[in-house]
PDB file of N, CA and C in Angstrom:
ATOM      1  N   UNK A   1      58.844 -13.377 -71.120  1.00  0.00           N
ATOM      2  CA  UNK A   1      58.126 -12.525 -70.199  1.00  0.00           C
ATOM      3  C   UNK A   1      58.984 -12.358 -68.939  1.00  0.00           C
ATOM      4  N   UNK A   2      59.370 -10.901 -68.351  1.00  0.00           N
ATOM      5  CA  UNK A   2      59.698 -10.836 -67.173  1.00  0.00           C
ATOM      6  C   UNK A   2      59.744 -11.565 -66.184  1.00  0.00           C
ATOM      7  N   UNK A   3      60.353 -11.721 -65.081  1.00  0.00           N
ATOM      8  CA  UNK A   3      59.776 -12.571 -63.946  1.00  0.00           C
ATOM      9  C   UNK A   3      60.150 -11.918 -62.538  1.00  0.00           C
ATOM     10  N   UNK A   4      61.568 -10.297 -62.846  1.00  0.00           N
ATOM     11  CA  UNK A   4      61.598  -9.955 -61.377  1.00  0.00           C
ATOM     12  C   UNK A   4      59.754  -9.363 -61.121  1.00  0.00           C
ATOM     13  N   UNK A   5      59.599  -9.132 -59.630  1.00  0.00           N
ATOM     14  CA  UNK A   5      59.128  -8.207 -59.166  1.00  0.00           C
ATOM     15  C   UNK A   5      59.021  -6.583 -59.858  1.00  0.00           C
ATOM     16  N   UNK A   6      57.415  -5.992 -60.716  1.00  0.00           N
ATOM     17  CA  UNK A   6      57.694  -5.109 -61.235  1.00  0.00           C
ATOM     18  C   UNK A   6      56.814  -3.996 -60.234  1.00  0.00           C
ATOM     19  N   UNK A   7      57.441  -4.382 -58.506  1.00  0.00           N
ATOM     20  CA  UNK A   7      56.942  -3.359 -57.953  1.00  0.00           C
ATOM     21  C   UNK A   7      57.841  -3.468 -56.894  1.00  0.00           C
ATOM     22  N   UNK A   8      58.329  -2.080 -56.621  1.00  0.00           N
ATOM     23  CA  UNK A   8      59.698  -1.708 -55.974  1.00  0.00           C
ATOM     24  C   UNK A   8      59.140  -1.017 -54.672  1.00  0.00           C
ATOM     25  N   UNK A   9      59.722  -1.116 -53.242  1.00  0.00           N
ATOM     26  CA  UNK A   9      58.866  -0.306 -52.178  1.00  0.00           C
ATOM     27  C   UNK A   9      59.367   1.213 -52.261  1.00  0.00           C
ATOM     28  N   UNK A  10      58.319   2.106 -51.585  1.00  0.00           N
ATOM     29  CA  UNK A  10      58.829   3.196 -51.510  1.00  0.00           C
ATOM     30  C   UNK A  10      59.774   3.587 -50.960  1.00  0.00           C
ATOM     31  N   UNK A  11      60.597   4.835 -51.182  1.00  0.00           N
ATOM     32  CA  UNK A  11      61.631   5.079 -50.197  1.00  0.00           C
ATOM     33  C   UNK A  11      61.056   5.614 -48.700  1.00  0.00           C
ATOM     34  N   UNK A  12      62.396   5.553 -47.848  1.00  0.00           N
ATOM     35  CA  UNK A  12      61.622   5.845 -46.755  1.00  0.00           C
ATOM     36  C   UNK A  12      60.886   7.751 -46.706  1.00  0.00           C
ATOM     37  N   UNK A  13      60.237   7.644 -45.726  1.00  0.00           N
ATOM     38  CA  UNK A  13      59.156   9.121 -45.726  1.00  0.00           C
ATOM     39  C   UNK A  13      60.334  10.000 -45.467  1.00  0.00           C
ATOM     40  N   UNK A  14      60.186  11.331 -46.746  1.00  0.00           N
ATOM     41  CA  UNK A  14      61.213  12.480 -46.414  1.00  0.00           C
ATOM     42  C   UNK A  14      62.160  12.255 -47.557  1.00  0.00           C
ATOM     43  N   UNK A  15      62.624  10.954 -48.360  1.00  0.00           N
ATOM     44  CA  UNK A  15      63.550  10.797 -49.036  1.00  0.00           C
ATOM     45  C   UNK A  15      63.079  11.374 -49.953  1.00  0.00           C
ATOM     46  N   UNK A  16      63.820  11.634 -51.185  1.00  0.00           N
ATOM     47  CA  UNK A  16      63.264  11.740 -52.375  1.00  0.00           C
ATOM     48  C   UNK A  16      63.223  10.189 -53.180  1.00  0.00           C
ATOM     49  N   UNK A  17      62.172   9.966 -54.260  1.00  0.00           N
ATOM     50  CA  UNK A  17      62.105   8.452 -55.011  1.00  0.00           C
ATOM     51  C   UNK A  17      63.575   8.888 -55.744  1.00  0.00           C
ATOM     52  N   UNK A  18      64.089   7.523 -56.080  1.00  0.00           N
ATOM     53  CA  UNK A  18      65.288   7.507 -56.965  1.00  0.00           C
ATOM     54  C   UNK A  18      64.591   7.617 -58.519  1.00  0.00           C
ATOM     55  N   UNK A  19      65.132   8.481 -59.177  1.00  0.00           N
ATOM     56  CA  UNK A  19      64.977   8.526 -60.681  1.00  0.00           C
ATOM     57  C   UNK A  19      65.848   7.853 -61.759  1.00  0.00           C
ATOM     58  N   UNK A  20      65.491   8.250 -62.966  1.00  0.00           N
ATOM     59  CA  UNK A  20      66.254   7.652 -64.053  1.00  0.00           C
ATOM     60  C   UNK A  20      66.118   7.877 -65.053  1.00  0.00           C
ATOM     61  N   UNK A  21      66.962   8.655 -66.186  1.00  0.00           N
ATOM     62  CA  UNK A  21      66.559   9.837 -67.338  1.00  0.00           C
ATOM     63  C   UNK A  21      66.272   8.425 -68.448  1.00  0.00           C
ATOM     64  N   UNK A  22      65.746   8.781 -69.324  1.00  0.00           N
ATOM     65  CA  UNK A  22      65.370   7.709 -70.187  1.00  0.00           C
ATOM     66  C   UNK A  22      65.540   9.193 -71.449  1.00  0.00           C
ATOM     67  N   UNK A  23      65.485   8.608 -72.968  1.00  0.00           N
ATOM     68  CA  UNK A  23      65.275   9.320 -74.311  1.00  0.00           C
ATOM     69  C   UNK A  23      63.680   8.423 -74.457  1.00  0.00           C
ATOM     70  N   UNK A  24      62.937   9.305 -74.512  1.00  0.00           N
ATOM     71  CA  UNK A  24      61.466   8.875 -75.464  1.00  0.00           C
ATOM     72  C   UNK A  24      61.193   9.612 -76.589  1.00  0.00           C
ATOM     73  N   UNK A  25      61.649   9.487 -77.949  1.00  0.00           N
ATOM     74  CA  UNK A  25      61.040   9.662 -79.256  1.00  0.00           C
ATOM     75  C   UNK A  25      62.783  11.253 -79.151  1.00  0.00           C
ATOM     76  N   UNK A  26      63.705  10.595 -78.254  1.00  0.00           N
ATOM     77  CA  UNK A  26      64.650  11.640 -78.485  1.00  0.00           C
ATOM     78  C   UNK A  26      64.397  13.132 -77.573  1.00  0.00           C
ATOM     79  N   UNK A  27      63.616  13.028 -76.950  1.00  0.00           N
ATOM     80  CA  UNK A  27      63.693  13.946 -75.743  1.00  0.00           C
ATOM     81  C   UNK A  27      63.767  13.380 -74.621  1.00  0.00           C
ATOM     82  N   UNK A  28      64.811  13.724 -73.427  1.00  0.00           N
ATOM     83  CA  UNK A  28      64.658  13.158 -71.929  1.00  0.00           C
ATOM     84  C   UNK A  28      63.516  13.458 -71.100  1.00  0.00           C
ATOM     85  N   UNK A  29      63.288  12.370 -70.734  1.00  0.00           N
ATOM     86  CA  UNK A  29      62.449  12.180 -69.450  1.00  0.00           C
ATOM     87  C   UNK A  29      63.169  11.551 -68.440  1.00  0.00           C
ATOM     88  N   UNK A  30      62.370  11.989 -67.233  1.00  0.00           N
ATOM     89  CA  UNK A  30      62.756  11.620 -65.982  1.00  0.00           C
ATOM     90  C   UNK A  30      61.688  10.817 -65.419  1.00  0.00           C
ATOM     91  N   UNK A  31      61.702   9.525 -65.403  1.00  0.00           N
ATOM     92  CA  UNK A  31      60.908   8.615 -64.374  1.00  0.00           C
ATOM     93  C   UNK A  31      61.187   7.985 -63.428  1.00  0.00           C
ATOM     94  N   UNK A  32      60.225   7.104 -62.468  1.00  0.00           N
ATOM     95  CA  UNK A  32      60.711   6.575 -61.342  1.00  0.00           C
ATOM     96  C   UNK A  32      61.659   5.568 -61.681  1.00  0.00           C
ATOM     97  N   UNK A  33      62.712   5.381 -60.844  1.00  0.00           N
ATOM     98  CA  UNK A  33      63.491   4.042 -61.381  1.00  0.00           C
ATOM     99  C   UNK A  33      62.509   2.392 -60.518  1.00  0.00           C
ATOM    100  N   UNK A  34      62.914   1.567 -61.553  1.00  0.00           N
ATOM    101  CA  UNK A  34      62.646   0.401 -61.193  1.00  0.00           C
ATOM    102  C   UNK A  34      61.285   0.207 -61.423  1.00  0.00           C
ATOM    103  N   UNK A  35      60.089   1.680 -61.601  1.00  0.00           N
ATOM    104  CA  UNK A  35      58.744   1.465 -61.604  1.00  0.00           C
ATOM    105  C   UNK A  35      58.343   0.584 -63.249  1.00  0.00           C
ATOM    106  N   UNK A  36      57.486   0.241 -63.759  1.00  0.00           N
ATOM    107  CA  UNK A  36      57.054   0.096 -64.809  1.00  0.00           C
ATOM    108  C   UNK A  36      57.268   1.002 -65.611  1.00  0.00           C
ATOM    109  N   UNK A  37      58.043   0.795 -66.627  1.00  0.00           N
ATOM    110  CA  UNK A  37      57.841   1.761 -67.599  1.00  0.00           C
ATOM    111  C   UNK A  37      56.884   2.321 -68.549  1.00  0.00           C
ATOM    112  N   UNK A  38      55.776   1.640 -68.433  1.00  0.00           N
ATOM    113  CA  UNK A  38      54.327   2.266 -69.155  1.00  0.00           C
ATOM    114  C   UNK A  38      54.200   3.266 -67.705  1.00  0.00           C
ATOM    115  N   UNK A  39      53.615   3.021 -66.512  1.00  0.00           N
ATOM    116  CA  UNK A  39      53.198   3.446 -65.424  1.00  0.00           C
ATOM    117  C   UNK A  39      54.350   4.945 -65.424  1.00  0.00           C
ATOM    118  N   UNK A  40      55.290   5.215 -65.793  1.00  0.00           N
ATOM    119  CA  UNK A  40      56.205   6.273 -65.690  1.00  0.00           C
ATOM    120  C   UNK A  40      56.159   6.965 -66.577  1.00  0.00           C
ATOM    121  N   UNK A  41      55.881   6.296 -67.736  1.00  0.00           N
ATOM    122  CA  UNK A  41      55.696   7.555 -69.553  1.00  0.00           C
ATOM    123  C   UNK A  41      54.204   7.913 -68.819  1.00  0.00           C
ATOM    124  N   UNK A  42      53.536   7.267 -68.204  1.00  0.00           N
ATOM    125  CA  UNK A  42      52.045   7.986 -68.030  1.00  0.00           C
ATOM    126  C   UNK A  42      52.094   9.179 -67.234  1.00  0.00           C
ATOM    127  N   UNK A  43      52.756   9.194 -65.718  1.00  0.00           N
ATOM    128  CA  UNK A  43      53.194  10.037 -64.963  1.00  0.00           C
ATOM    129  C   UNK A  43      53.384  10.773 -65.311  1.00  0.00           C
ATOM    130  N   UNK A  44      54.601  10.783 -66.248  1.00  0.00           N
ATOM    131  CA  UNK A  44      55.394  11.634 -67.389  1.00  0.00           C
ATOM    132  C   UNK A  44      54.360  12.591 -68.169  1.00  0.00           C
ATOM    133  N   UNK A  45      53.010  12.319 -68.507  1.00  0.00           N
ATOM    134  CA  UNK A  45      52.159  12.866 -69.232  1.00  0.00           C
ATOM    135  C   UNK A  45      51.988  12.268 -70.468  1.00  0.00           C
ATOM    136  N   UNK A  46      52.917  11.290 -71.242  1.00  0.00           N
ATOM    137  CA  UNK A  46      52.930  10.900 -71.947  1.00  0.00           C
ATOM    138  C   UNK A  46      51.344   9.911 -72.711  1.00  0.00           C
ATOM    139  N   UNK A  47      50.499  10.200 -73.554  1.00  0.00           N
ATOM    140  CA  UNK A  47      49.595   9.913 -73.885  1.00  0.00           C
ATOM    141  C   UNK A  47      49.168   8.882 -74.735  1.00  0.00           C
ATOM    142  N   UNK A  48      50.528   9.047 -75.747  1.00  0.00           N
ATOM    143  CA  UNK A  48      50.675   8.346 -76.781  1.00  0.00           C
ATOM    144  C   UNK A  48      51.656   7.077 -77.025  1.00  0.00           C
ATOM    145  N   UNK A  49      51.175   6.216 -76.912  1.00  0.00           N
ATOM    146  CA  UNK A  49      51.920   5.444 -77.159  1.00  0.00           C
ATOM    147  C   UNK A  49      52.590   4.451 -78.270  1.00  0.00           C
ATOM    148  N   UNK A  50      51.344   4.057 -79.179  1.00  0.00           N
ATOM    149  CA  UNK A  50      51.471   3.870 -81.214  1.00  0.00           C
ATOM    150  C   UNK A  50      50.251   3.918 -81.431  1.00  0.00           C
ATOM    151  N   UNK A  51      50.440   3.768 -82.740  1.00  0.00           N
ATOM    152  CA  UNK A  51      49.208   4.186 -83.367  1.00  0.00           C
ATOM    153  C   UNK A  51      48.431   3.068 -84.167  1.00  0.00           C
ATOM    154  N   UNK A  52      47.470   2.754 -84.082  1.00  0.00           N
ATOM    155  CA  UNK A  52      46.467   1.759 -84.438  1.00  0.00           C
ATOM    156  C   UNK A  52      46.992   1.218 -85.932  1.00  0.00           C
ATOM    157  N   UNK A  53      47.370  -0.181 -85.947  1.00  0.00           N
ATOM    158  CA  UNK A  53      47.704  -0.540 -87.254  1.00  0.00           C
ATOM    159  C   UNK A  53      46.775  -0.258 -88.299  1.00  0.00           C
ATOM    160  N   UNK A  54      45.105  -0.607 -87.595  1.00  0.00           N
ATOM    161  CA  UNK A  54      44.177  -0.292 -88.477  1.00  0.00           C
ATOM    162  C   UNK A  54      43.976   1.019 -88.862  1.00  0.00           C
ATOM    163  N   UNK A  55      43.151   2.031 -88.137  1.00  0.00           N
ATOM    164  CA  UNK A  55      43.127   3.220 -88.657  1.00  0.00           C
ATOM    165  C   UNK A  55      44.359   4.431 -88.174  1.00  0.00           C
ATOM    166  N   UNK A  56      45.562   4.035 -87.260  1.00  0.00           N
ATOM    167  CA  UNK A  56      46.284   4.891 -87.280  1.00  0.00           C
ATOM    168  C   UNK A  56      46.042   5.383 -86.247  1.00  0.00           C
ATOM    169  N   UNK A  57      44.751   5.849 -85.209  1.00  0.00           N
ATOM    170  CA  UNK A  57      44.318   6.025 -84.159  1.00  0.00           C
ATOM    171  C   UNK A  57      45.156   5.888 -82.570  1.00  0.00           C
ATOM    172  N   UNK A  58      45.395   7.101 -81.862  1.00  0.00           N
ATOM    173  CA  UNK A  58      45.955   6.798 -80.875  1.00  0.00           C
ATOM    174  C   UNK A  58      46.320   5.878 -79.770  1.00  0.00           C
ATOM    175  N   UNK A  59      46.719   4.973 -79.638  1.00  0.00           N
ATOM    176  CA  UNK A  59      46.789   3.821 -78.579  1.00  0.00           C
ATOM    177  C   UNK A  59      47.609   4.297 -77.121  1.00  0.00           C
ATOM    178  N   UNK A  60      47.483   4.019 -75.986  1.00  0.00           N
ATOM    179  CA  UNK A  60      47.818   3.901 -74.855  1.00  0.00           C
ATOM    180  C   UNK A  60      47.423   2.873 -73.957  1.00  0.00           C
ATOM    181  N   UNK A  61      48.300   2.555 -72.765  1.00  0.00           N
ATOM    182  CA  UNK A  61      47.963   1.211 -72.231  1.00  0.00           C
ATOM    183  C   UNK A  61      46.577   1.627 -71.751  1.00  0.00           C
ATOM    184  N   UNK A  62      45.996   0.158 -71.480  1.00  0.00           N
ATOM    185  CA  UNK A  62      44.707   0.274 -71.058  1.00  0.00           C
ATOM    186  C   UNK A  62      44.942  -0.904 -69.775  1.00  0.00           C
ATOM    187  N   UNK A  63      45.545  -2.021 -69.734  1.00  0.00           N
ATOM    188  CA  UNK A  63      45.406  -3.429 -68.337  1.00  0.00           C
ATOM    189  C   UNK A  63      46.422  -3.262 -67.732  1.00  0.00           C
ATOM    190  N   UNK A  64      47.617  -2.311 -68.202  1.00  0.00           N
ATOM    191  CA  UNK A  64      48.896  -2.688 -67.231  1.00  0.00           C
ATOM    192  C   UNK A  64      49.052  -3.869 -66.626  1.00  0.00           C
ATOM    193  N   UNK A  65      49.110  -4.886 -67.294  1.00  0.00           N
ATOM    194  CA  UNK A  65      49.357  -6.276 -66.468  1.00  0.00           C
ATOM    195  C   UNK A  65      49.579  -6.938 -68.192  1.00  0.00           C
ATOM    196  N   UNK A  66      49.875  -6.690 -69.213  1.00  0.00           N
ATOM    197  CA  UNK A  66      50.136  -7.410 -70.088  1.00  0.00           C
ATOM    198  C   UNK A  66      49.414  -8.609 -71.044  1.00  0.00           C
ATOM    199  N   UNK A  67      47.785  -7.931 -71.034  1.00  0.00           N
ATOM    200  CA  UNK A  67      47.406  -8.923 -71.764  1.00  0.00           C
ATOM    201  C   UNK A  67      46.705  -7.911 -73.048  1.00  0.00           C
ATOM    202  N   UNK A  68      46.477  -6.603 -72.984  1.00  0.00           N
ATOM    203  CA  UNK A  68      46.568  -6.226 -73.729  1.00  0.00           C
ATOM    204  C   UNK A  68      47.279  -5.631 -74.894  1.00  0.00           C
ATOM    205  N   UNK A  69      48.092  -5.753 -74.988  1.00  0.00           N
ATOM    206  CA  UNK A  69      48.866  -4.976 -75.542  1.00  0.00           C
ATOM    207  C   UNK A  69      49.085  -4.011 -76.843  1.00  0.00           C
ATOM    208  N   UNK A  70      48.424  -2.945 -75.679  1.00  0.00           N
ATOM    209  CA  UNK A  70      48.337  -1.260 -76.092  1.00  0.00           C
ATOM    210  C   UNK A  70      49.200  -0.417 -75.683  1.00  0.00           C
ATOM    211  N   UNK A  71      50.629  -1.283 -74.637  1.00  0.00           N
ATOM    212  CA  UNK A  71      51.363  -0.138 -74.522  1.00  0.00           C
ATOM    213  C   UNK A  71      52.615  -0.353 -75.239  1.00  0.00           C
ATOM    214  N   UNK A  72      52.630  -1.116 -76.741  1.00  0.00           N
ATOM    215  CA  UNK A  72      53.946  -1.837 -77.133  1.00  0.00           C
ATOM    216  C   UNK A  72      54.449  -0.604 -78.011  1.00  0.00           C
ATOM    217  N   UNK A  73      55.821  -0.368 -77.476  1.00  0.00           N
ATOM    218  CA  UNK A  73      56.910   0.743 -77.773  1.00  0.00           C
ATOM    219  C   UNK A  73      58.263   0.031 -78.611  1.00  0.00           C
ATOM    220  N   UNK A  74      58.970   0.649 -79.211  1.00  0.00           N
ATOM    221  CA  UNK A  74      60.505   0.159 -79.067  1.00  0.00           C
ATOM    222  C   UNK A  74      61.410   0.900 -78.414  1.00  0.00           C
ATOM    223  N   UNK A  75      61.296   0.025 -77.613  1.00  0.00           N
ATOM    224  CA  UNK A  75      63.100  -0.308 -76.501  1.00  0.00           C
ATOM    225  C   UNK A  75      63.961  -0.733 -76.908  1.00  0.00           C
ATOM    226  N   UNK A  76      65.060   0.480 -76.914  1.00  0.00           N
ATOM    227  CA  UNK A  76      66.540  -0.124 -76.905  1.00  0.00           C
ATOM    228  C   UNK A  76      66.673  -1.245 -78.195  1.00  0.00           C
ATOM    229  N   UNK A  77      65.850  -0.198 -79.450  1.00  0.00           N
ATOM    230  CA  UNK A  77      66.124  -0.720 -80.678  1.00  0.00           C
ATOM    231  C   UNK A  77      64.923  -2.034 -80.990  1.00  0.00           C
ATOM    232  N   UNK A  78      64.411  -2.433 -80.382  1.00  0.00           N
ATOM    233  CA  UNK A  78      63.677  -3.489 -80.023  1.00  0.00           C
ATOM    234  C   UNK A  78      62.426  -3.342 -80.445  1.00  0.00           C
ATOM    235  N   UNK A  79      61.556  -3.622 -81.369  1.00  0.00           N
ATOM    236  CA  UNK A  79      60.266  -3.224 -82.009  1.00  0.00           C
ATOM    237  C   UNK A  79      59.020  -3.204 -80.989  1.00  0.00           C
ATOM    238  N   UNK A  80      58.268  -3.132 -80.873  1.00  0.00           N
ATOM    239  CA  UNK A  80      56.746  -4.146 -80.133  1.00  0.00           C
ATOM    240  C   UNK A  80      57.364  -4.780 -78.860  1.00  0.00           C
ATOM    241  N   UNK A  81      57.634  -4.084 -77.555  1.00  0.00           N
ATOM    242  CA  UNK A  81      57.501  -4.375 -76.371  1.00  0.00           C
ATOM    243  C   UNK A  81      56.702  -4.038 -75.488  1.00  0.00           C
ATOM    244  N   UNK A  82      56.581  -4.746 -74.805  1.00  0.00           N
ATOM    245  CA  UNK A  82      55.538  -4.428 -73.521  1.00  0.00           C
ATOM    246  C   UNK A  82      55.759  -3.627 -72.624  1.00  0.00           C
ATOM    247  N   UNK A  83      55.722  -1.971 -72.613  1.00  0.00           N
ATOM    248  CA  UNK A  83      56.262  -1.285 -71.845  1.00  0.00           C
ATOM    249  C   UNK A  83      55.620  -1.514 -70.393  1.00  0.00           C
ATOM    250  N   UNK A  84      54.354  -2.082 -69.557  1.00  0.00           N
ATOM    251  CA  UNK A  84      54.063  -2.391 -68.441  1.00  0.00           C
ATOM    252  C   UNK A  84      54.675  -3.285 -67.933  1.00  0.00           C
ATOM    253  N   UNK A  85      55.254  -4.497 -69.236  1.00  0.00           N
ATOM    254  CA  UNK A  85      56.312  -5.536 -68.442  1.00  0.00           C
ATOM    255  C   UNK A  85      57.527  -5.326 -67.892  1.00  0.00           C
ATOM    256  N   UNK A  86      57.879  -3.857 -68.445  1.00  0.00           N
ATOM    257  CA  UNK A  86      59.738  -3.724 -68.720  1.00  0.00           C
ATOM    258  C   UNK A  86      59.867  -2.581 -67.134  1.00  0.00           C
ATOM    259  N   UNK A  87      60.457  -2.849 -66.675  1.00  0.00           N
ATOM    260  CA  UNK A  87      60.927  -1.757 -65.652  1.00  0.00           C
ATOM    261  C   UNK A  87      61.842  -0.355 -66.050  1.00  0.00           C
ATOM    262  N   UNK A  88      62.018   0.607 -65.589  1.00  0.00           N
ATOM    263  CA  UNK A  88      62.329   1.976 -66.136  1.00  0.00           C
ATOM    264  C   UNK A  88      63.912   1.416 -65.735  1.00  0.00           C
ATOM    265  N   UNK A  89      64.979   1.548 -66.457  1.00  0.00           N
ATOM    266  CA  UNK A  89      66.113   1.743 -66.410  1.00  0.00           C
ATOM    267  C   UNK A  89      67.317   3.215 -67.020  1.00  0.00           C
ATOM    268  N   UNK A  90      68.162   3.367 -66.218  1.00  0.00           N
ATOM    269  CA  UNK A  90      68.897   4.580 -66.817  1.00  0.00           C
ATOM    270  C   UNK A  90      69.486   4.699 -68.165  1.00  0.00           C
ATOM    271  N   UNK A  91      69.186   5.296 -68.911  1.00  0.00           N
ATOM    272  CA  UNK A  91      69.831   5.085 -70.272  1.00  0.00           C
ATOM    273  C   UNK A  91      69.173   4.691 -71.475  1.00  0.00           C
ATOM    274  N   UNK A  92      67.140   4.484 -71.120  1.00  0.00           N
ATOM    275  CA  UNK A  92      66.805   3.334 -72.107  1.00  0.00           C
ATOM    276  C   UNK A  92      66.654   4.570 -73.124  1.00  0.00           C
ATOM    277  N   UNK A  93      66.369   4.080 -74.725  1.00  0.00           N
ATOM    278  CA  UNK A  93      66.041   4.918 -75.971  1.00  0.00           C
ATOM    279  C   UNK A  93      64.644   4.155 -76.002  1.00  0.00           C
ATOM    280  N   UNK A  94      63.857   5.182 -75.741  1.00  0.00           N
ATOM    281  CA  UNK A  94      62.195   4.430 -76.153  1.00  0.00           C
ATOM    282  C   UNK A  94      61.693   5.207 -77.191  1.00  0.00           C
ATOM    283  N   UNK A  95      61.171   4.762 -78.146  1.00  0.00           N
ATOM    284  CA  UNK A  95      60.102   5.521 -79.204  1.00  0.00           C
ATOM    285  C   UNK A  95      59.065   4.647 -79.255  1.00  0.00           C
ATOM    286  N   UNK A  96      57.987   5.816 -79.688  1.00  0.00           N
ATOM    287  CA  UNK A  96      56.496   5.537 -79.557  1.00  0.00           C
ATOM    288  C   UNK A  96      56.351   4.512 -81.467  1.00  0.00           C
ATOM    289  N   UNK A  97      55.880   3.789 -81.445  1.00  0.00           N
ATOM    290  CA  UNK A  97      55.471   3.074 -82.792  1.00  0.00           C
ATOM    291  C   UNK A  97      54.341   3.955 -83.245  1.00  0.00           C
ATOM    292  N   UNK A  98      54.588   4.649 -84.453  1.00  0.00           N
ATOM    293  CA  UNK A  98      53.934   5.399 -85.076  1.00  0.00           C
ATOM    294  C   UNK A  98      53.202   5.402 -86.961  1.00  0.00           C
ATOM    295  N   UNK A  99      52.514   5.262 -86.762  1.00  0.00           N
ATOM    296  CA  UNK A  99      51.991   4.853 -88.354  1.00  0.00           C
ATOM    297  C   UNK A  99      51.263   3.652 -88.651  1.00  0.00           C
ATOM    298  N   UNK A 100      50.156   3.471 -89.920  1.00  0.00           N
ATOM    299  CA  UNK A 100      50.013   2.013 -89.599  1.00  0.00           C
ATOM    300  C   UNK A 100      50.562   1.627 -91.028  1.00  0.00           C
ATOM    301  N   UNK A 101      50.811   0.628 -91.029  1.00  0.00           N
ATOM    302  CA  UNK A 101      51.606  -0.329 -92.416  1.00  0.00           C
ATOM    303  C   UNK A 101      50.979   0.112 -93.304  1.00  0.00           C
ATOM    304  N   UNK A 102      51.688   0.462 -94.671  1.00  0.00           N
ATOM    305  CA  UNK A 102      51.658   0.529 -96.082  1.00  0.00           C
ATOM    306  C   UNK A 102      51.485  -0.342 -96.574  1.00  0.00           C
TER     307      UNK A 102
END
């Protein structure tokens, strides 16, 4: 589990926030840097996050604080992560977990 700080101060008034292009499911997005990366695919509009092992059914975070975990994506090749734990970095490959097991 993480342990920096997953809350960054604002820039000062007038600046623009610093960004950071990410690939989600192979299209770029642009989110805040350093913010949570669930909290930024949401911004983003992003709705979906996987789909219910049981019936397949849409999932998205619901506690942002990591005890549910409804916002688990793969990162950077990485199956079932906690996208509210992970901070937005430049460069990440995120896809949404899609389907439920055969």
């Amino acid at each position: 589990m993480p342990t920096e700080n997953l809350f960054a101060p604002l820039p000062p008034e007038g600046e623009p926030p610093r960004m950071v292009t990410i690939e989600f499911n192979g299209a770029p997005l642009a989110l805040l840097a350093d913010a949570p990366l669930a909290a930024g695919l949401l911004v983003a509009g992003v709705r979906r996050f996987r789909a219910s092992p049981v019936g397949g059914g849409a999932r998205a975070p619901y506690c942002m604080s990591g005890v549910c975990f409804e916002c688990l994506l793969e990162i950077d090749g990485v199956p079932s992560q906690q996208a509210c734990q992970v901070q937005a970095r430049e460069g990440m490959k995120v896809r949404a977990i899609c389907g439920k097991p055969t």
